[in-house]
N, C-alpha and C. Protein backbone atom coordinates (compact mmCIF):
# COMPACT_ATOMS: atom_id res chain seq x y z
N UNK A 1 248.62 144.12 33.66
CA UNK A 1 248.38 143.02 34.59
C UNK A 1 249.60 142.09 34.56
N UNK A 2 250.25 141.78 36.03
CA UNK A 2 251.18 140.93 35.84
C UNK A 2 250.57 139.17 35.29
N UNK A 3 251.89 138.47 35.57
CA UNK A 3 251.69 136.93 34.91
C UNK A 3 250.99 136.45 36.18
N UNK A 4 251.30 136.50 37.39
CA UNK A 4 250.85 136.16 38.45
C UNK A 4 249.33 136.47 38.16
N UNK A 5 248.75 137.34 38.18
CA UNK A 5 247.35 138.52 38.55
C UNK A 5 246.89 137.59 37.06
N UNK A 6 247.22 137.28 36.36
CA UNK A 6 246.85 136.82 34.89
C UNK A 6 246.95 134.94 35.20
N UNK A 7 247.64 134.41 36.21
CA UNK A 7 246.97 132.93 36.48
C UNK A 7 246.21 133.16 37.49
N UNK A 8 246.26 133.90 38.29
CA UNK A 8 245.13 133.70 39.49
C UNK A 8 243.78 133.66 38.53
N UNK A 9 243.77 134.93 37.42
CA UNK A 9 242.30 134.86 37.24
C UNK A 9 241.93 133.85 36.11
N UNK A 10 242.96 132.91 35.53
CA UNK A 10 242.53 131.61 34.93
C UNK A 10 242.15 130.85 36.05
N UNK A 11 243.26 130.58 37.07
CA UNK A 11 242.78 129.50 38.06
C UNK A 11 240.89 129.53 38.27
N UNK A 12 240.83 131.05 38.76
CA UNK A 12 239.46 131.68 39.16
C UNK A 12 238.36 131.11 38.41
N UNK A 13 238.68 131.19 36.66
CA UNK A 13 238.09 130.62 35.93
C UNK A 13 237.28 129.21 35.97
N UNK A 14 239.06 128.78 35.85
CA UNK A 14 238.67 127.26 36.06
C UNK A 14 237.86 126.81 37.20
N UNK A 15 237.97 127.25 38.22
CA UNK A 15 237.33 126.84 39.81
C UNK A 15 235.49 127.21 39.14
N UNK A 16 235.17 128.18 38.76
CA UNK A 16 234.31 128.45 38.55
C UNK A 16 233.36 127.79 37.88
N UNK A 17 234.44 126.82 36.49
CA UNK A 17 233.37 126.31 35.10
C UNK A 17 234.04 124.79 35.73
N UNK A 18 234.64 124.26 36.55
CA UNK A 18 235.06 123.13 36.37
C UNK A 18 235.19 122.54 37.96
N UNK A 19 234.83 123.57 39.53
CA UNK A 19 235.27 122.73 40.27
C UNK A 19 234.26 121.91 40.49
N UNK A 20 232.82 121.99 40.16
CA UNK A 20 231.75 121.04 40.54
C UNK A 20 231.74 119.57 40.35
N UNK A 21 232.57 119.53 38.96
CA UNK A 21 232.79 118.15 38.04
C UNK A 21 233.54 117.68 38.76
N UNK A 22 235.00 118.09 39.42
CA UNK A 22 235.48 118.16 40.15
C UNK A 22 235.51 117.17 41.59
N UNK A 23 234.43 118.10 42.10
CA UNK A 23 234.02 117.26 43.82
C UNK A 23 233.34 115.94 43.27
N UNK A 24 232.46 116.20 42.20
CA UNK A 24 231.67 114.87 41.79
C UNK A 24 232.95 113.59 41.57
N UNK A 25 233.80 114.14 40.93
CA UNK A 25 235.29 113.03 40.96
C UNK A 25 235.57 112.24 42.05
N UNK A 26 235.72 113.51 42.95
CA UNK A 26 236.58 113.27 44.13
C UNK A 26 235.71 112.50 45.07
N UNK A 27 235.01 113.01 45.05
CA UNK A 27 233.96 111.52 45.96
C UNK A 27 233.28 110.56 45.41
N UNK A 28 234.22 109.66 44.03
CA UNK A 28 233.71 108.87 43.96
C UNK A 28 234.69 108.05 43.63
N UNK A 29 235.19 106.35 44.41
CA UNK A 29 236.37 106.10 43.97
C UNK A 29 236.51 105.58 42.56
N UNK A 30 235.68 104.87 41.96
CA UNK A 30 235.78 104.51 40.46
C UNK A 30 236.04 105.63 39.87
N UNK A 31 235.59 107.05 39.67
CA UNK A 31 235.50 108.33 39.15
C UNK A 31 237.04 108.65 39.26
N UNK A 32 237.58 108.47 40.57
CA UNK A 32 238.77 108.78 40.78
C UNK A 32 239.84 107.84 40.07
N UNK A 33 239.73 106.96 40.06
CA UNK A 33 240.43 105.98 39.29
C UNK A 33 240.48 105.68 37.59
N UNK A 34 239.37 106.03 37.33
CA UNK A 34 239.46 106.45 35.90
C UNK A 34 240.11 107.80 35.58
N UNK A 35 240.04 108.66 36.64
CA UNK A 35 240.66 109.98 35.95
C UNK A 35 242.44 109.67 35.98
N UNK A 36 242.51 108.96 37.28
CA UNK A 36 243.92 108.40 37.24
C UNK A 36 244.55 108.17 35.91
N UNK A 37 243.79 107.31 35.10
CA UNK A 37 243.74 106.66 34.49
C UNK A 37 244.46 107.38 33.44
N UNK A 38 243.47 108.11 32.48
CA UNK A 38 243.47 109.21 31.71
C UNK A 38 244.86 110.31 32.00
N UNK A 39 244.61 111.00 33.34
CA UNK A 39 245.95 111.65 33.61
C UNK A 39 247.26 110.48 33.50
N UNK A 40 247.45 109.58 33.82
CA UNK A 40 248.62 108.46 33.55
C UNK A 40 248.54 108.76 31.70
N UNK A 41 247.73 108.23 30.92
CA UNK A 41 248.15 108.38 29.84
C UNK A 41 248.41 110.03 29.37
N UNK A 42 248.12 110.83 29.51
CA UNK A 42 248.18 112.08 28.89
C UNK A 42 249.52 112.44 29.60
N UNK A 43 250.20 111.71 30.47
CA UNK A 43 251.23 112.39 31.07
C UNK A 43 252.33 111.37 30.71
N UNK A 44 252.07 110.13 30.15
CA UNK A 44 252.99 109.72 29.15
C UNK A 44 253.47 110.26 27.41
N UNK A 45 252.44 111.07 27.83
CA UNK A 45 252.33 111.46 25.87
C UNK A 45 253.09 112.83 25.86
N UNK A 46 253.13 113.35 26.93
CA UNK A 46 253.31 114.64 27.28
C UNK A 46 254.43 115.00 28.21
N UNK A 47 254.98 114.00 28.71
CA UNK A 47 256.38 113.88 29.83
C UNK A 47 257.30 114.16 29.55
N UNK A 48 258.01 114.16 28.33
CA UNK A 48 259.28 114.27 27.92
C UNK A 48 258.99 115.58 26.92
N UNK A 49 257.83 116.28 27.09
CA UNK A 49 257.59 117.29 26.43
C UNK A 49 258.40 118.86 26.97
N UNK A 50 259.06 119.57 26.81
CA UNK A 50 259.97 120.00 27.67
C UNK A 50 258.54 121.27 28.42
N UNK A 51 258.04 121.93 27.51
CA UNK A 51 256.94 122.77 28.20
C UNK A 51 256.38 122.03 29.38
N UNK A 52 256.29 121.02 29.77
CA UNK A 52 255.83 120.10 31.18
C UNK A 52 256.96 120.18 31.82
N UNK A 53 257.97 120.31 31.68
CA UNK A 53 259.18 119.89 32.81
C UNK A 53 259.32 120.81 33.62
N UNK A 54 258.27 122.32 34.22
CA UNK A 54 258.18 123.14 35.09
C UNK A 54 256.85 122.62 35.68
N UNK A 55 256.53 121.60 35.60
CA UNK A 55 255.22 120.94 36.95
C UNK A 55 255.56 119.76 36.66
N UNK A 56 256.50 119.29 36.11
CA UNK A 56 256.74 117.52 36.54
C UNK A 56 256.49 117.18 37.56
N UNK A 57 257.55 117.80 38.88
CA UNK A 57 257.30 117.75 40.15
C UNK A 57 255.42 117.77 40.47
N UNK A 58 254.95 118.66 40.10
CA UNK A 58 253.70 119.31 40.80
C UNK A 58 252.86 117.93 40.49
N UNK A 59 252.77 116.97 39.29
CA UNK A 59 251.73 115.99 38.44
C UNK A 59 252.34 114.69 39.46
N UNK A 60 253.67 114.49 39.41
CA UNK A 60 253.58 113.22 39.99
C UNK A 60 253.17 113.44 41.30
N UNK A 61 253.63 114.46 42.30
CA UNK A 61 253.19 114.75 43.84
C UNK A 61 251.60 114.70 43.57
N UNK A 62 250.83 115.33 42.70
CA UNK A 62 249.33 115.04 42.89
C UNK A 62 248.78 113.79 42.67
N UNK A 63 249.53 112.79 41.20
CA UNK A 63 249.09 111.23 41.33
C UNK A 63 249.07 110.36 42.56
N UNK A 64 250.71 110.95 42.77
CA UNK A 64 251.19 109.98 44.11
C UNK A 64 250.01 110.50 45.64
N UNK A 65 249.83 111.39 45.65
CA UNK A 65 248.14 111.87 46.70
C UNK A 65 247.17 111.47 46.60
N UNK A 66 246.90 111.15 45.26
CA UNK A 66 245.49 110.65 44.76
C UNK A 66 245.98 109.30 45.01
N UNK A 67 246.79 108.23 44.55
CA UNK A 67 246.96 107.37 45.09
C UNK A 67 246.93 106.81 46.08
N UNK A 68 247.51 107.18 47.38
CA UNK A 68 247.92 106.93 48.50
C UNK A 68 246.09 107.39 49.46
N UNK A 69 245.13 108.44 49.02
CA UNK A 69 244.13 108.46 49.28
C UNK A 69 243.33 107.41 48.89
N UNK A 70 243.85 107.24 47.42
CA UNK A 70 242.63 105.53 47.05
C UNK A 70 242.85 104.49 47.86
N UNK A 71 244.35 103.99 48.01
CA UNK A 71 244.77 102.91 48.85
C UNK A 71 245.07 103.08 50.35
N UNK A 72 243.84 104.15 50.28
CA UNK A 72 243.68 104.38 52.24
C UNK A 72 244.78 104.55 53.07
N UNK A 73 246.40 105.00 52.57
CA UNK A 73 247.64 104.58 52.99
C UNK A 73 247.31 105.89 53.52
N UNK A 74 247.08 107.16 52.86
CA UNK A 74 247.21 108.56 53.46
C UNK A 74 245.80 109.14 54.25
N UNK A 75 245.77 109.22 54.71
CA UNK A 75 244.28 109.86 55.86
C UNK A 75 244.75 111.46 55.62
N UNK A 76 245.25 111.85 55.71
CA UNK A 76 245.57 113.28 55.73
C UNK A 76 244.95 114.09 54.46
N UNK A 77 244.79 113.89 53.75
CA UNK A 77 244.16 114.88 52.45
C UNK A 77 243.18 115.34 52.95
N UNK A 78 242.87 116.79 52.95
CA UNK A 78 241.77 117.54 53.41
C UNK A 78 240.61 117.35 51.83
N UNK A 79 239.47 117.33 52.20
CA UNK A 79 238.51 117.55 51.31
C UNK A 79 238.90 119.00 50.02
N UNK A 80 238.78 119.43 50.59
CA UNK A 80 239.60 121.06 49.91
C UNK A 80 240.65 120.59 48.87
N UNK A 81 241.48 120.06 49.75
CA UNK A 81 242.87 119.58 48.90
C UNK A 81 242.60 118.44 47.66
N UNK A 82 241.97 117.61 47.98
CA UNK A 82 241.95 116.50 47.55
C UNK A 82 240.70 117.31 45.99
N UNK A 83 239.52 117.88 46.42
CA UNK A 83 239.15 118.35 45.03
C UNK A 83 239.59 119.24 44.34
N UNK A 84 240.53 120.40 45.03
CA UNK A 84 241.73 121.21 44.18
C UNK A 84 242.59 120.21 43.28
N UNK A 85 243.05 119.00 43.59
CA UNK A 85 243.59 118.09 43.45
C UNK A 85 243.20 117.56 41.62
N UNK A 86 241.70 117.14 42.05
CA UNK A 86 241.37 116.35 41.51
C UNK A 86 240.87 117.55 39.92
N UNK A 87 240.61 118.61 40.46
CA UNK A 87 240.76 120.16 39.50
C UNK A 87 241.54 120.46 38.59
N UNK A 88 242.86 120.12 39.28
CA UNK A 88 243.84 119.98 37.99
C UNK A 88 244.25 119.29 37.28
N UNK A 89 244.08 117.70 37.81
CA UNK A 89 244.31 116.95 36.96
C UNK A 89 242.96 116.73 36.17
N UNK A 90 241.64 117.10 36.48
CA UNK A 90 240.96 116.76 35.37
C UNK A 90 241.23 117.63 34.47
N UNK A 91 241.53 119.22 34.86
CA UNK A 91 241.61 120.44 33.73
C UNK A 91 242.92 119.51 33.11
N UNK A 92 244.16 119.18 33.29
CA UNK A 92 245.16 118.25 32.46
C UNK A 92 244.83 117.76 31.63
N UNK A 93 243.84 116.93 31.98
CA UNK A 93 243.55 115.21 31.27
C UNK A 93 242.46 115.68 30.15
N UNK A 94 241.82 117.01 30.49
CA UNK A 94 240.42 117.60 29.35
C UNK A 94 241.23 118.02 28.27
N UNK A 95 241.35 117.48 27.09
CA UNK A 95 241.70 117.73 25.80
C UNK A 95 241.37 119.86 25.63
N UNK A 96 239.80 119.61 25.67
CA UNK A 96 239.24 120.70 24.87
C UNK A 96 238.53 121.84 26.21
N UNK A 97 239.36 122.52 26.82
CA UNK A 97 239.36 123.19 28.40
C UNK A 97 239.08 124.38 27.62
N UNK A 98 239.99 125.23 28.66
CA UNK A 98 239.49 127.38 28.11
C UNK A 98 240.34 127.50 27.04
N UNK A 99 241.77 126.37 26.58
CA UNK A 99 242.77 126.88 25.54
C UNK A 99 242.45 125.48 25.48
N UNK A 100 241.78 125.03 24.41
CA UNK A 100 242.17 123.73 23.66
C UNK A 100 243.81 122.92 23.77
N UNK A 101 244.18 122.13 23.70
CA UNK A 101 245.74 121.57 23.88
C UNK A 101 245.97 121.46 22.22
N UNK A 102 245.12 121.69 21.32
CA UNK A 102 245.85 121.45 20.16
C UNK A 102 246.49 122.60 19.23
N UNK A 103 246.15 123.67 20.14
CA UNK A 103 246.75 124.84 19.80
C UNK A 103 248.42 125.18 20.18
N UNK A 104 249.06 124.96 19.25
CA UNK A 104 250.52 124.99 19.68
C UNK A 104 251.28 125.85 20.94
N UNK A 105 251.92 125.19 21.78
CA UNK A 105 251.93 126.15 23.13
C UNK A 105 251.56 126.71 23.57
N UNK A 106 250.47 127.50 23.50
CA UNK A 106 249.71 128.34 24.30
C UNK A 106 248.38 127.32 24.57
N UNK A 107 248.14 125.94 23.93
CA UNK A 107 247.19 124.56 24.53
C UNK A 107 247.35 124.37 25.77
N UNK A 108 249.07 124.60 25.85
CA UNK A 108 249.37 123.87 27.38
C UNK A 108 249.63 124.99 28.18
N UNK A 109 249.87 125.66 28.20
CA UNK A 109 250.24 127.16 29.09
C UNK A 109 249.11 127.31 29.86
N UNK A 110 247.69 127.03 29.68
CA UNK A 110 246.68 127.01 30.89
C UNK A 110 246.79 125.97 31.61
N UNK A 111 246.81 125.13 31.30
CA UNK A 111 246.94 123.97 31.95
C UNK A 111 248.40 123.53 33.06
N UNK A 112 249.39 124.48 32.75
CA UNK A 112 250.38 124.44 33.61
C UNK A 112 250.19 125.87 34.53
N UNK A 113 249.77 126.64 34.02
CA UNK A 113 248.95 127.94 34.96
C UNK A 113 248.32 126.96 35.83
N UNK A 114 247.33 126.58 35.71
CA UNK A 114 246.14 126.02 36.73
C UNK A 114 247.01 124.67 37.67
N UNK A 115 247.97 123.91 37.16
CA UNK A 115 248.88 122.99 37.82
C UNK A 115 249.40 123.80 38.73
N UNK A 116 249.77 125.03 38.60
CA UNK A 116 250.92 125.52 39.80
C UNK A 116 249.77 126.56 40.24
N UNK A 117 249.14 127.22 40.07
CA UNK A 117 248.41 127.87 41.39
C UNK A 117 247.43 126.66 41.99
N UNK A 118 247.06 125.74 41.49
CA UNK A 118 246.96 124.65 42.81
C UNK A 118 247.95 123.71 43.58
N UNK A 119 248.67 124.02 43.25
CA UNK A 119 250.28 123.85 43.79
C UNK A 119 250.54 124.73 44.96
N UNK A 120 250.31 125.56 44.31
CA UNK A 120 250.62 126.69 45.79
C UNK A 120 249.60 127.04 46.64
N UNK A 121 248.37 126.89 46.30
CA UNK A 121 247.17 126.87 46.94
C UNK A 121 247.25 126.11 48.40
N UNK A 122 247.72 124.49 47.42
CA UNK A 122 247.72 124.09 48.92
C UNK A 122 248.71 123.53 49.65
N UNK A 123 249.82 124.14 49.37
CA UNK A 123 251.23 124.05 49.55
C UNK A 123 251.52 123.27 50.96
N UNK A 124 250.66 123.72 51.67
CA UNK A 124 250.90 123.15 53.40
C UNK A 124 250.87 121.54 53.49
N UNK A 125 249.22 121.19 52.90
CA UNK A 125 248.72 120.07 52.60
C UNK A 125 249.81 119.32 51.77
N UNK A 126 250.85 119.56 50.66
CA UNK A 126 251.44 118.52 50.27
C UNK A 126 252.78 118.73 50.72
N UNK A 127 253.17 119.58 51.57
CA UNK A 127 254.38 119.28 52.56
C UNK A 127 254.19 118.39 53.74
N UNK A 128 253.07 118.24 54.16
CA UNK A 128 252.61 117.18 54.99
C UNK A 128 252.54 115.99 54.66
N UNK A 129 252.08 116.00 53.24
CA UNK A 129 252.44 114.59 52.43
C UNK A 129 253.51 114.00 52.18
N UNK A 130 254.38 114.85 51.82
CA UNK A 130 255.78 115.07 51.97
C UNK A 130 256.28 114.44 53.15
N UNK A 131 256.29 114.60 54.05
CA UNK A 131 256.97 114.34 55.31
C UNK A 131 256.41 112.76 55.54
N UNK A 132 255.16 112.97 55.53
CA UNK A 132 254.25 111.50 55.78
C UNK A 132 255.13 110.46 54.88
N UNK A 133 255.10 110.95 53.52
CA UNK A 133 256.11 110.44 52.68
C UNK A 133 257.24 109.47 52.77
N UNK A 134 257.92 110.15 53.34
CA UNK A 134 259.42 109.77 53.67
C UNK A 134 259.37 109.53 55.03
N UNK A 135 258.61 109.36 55.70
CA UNK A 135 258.47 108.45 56.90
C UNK A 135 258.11 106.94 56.30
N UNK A 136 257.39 106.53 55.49
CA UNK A 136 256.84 105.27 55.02
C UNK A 136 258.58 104.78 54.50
N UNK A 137 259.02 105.29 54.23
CA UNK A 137 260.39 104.70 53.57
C UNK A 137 260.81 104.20 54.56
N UNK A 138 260.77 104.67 56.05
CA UNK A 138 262.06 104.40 57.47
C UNK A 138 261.54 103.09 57.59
């Protein structure tokens, strides 16, 4: 089995034992804001960790979404997107997931699996953000 065929079926996993908790997040804004919360600290503890520096990109583009959805700035997040969203950063922010994080590198190796196939999942959705993005700058 390739590496690819071997995160799809973690992602699969995860969607399975974790997207319910998930939607319950995502539609709720306090819910959402505490997870903020949590992902902000675990991604200070963990930022300069070099095993993170292949989804740096992927964590801040999902805060900065979840953000811009709390402060009503972005209308565009599809429901879909927004609890894929909210999927990975809770699988992030969960200490004790399918690989515990206190298990030396292979803690975090699911957790950056499941960051980038929802990355690419909904790839369209945050190139749109993207663009929306850098229009707010003009």
């Amino acid at each position: 089995m390739d590496s690819y065929s071997s995160g799809q079926n973690l992602f699969e996993k995860v969607k399975a034992i974790y997207l319910n908790r998930a939607e319950h997040i995502a539609g709720t804004e306090k819910k959402l804001k505490a997870l903020l919360v949590k992902v902000n600290q675990k991604w200070q503890e963990l930022s300069q960790n070099p095993t993170f520096a292949q989804v740096k990109f992927q964590i801040e583009i999902f805060i900065r979404m979840i953000k811009a959805h709390l402060n009503k700035k972005y209308a565009g997040l599809s429901n879909r997107s927004l609890g894929l969203i909210v999927l990975g950063l809770f699988y992030f922010a969960l200490p004790t997931d399918l690989v515990p994080d206190f298990i030396p590198f292979v803690g975090y190796v699911d957790d950056i699996t499941v960051l980038l196939a929802i990355f690419k999942s909904i790839q369209s959705d945050i190139e749109k953000f993207l663009d929306w993005e850098k229009n707010q700058d003009l």
